[in-house]
C-alpha atoms as a PDB file:
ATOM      1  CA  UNK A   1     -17.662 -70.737  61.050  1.00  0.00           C
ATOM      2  CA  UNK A   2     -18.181 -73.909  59.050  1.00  0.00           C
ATOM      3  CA  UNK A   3     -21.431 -73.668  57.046  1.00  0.00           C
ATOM      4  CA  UNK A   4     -20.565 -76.592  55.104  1.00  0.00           C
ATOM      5  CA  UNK A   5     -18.806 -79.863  56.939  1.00  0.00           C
ATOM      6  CA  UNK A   6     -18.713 -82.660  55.081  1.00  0.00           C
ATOM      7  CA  UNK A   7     -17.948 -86.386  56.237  1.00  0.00           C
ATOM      8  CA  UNK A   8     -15.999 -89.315  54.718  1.00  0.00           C
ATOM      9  CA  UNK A   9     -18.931 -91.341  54.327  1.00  0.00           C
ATOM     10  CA  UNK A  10     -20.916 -92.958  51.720  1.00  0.00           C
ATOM     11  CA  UNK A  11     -23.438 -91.099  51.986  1.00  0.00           C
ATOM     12  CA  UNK A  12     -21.594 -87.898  51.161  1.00  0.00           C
ATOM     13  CA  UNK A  13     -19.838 -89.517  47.892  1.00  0.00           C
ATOM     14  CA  UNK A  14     -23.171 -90.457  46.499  1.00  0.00           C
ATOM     15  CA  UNK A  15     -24.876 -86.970  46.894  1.00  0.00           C
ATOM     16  CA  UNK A  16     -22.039 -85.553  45.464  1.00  0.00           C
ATOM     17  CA  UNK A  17     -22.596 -88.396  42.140  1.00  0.00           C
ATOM     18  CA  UNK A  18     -25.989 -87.635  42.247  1.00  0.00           C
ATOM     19  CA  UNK A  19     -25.336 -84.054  42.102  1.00  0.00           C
ATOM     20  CA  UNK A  20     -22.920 -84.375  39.179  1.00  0.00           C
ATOM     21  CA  UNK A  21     -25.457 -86.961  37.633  1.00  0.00           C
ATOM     22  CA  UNK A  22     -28.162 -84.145  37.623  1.00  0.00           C
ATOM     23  CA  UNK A  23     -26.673 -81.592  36.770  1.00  0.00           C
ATOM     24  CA  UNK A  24     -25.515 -82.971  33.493  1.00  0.00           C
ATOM     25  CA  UNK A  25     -28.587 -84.277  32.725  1.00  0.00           C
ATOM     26  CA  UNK A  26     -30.419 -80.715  32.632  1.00  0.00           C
ATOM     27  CA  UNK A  27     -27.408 -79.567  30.977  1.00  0.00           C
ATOM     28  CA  UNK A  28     -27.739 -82.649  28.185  1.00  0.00           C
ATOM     29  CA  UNK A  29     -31.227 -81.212  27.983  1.00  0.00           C
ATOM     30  CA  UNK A  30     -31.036 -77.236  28.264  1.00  0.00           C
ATOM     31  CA  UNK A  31     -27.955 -76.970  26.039  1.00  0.00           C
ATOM     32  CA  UNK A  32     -28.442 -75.753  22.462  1.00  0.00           C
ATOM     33  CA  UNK A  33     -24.567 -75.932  21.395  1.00  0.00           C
ATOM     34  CA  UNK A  34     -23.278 -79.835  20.348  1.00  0.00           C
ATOM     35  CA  UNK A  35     -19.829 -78.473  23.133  1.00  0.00           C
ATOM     36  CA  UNK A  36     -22.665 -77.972  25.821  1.00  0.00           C
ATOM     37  CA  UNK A  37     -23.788 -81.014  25.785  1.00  0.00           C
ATOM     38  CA  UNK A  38     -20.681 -83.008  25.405  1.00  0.00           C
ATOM     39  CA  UNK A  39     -19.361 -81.202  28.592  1.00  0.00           C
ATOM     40  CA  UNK A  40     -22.866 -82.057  30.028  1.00  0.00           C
ATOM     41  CA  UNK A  41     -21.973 -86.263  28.821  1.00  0.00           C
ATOM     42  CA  UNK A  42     -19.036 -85.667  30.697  1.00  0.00           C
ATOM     43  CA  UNK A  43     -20.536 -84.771  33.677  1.00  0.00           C
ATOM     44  CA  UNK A  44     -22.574 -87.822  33.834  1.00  0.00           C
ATOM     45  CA  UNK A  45     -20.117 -90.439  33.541  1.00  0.00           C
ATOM     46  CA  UNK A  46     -18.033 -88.693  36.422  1.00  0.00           C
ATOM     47  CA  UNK A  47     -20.873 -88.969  38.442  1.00  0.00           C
ATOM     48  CA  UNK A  48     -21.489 -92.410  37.612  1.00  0.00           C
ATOM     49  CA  UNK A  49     -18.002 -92.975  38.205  1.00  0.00           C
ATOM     50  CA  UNK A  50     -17.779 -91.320  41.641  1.00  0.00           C
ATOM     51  CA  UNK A  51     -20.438 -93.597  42.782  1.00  0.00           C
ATOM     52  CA  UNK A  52     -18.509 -96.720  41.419  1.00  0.00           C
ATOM     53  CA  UNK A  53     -15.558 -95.624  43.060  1.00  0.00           C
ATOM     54  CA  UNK A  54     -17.583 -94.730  46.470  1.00  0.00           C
ATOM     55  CA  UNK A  55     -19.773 -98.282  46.610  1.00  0.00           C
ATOM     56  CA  UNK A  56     -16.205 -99.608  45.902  1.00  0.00           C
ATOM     57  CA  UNK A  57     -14.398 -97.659  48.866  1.00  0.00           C
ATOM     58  CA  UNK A  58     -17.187 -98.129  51.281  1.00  0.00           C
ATOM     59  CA  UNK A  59     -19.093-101.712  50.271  1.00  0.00           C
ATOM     60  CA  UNK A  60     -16.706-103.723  48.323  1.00  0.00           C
ATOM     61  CA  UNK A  61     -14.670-106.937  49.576  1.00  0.00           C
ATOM     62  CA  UNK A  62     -12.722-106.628  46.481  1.00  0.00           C
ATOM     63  CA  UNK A  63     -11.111-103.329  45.874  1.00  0.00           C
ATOM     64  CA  UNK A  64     -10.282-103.881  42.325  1.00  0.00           C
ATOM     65  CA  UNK A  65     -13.703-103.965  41.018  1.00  0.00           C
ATOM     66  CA  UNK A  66     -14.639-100.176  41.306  1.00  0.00           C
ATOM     67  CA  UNK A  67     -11.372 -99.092  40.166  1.00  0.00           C
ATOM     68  CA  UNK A  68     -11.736-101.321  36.701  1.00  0.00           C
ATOM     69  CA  UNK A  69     -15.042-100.082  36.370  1.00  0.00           C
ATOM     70  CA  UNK A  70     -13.891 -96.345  36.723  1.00  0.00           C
ATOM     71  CA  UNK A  71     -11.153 -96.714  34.299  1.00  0.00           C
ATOM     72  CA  UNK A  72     -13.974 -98.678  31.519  1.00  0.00           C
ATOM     73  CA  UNK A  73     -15.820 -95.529  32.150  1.00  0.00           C
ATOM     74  CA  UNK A  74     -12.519 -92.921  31.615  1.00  0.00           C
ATOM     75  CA  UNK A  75     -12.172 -95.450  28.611  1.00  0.00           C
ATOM     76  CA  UNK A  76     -15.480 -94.637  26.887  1.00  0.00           C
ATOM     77  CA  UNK A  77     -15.634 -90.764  28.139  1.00  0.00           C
ATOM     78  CA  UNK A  78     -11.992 -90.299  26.443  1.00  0.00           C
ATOM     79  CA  UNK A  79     -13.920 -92.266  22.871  1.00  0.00           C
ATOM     80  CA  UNK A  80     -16.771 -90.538  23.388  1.00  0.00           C
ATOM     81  CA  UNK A  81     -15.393 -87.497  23.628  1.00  0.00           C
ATOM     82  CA  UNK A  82     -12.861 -88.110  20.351  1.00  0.00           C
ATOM     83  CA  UNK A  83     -15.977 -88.901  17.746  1.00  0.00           C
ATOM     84  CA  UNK A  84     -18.333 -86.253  19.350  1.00  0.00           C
ATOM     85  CA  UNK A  85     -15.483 -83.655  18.303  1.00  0.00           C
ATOM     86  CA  UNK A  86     -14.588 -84.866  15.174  1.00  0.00           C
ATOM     87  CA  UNK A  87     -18.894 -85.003  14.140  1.00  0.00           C
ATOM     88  CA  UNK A  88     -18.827 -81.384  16.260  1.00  0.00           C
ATOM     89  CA  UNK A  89     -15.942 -80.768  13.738  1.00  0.00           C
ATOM     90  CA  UNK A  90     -18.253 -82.495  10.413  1.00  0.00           C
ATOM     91  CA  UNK A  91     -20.905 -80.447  11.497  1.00  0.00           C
ATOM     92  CA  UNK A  92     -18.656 -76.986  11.384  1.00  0.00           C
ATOM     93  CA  UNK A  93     -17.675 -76.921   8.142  1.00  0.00           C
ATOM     94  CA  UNK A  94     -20.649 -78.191   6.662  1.00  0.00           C
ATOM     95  CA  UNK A  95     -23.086 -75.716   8.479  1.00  0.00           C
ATOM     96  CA  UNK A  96     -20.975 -72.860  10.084  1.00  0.00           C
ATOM     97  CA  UNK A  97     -22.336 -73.196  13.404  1.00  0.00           C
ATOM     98  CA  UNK A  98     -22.386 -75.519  16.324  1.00  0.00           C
ATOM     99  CA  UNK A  99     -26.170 -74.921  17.422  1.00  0.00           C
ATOM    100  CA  UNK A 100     -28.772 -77.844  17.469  1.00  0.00           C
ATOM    101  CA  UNK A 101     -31.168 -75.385  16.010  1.00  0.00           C
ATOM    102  CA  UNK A 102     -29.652 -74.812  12.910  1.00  0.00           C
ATOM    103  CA  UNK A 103     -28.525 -78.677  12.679  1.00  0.00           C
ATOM    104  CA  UNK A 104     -32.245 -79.706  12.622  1.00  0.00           C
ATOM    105  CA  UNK A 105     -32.341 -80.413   8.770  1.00  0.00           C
ATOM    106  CA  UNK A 106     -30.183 -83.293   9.625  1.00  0.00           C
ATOM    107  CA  UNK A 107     -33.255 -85.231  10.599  1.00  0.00           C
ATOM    108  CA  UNK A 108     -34.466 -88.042   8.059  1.00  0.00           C
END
């Protein structure tokens, strides 16, 4: 028995980018570790990229357009992702820990 069908629609692709979307935003906000919510920054551009790539598949004339807008976003997750871990990295071995709590001196 399938509880769960899903179709090749557009529909479908942008509840799943939604889904991805919203989830990483209450993880951006619920996370107290700076790896939390870099995973949870993550999540948000695939979601925003999933729905580029559907609105491309289903709405597009010109296929290319989606697809150079999904790699600009892989572009800036893979440099966001580089200087959050090196300041993740700063942050280490000036204050032994990762949490925001104990980062909040950081504050002008």
């Amino acid at each position: 028995m399938n509880i769960l069908v899903l179709s090749n629609s557009l529909h479908t692709y942008l509840v799943i980018g939604a889904l991805l979307f919203g989830i990483g935003c209450y993880g951006l906000v619920q996370r107290q570790t700076f790896i939390g919510m870099l995973i949870s920054a993550e999540l948000i551009l695939s979601g925003a990229s999933l729905n580029f790539m559907a609105f491309n598949r289903f709405l597009a004339p010109d296929p290319t357009v989606g697809q150079v807008f999904t790699l600009f976003i892989m572009a800036i997750a893979a440099a966001e992702a580089a200087i959050a871990l090196s300041i993740i990295i700063a942050v280490y071995r000036n204050y032994k820990s990762i949490d925001t709590e104990d980062v909040m001196d950081l504050k002008g």
